[in-house]
Protein backbone atom coordinates (compact mmCIF):
# COMPACT_ATOMS: atom_id res chain seq x y z
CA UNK A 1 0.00 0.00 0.00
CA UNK A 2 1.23 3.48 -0.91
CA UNK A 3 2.37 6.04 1.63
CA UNK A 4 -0.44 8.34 -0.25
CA UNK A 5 -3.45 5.56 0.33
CA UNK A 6 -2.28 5.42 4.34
CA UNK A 7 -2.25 8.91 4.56
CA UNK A 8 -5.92 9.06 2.96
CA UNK A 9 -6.84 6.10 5.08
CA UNK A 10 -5.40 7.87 8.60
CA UNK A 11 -7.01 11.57 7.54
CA UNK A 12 -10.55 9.33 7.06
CA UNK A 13 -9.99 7.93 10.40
CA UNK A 14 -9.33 11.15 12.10
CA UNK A 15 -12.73 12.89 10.00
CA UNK A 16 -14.83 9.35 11.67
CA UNK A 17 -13.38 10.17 14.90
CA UNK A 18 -13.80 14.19 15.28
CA UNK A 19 -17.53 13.58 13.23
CA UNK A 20 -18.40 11.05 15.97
CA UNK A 21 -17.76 13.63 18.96
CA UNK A 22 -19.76 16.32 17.30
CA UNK A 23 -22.11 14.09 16.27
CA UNK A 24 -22.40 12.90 20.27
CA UNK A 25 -22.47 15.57 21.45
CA UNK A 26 -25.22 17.28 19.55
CA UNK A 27 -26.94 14.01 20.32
CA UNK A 28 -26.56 14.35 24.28
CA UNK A 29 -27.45 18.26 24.25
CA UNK A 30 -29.94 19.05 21.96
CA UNK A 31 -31.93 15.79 21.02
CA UNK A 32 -34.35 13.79 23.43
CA UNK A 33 -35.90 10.27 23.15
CA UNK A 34 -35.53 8.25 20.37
CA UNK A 35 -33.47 10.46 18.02
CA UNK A 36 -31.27 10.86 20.79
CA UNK A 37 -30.58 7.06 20.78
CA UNK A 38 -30.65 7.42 16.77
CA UNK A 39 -27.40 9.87 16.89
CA UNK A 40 -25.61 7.81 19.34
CA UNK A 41 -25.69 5.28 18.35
CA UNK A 42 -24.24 6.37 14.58
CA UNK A 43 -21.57 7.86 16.56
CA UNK A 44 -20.88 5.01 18.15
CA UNK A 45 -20.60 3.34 15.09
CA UNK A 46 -18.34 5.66 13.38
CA UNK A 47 -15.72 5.27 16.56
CA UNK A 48 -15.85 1.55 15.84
CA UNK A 49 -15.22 2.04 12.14
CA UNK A 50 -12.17 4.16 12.65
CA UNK A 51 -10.61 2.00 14.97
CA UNK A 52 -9.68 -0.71 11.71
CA UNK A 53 -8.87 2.65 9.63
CA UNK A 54 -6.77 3.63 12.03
CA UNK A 55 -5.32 -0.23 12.42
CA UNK A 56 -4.45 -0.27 8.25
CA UNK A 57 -2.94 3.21 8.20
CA UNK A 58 -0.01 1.72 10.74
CA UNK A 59 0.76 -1.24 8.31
């Protein structure tokens, strides 16, 4: 893999990760019920997806 692709790979990782906090906490401060749950839970999901990016950006 090219140093180019990692670099691509690790800036998608950090847009997940810094997408995911905004995400939560616009989720936490300005949403109620099930929406609420909604948001979270796509942040939640976006941490977990950035943790592999993250993982094939070191190899």
């Amino acid at each position: 893999m090219s140093g180019m692709t990692k670099m691509y790979i690790s800036l998608g990782a950090i847009l997940a990760l810094v997408l995911a906090s905004l995400l939560i906490t616009f989720a936490r401060t300005k949403t109620k019920g099930v929406l609420k749950f909604v948001l979270s839970f796509v942040a939640f999901a976006m941490l977990i997806a950035a943790i592999p990016m993250m993982a094939i950006s070191l190899l």
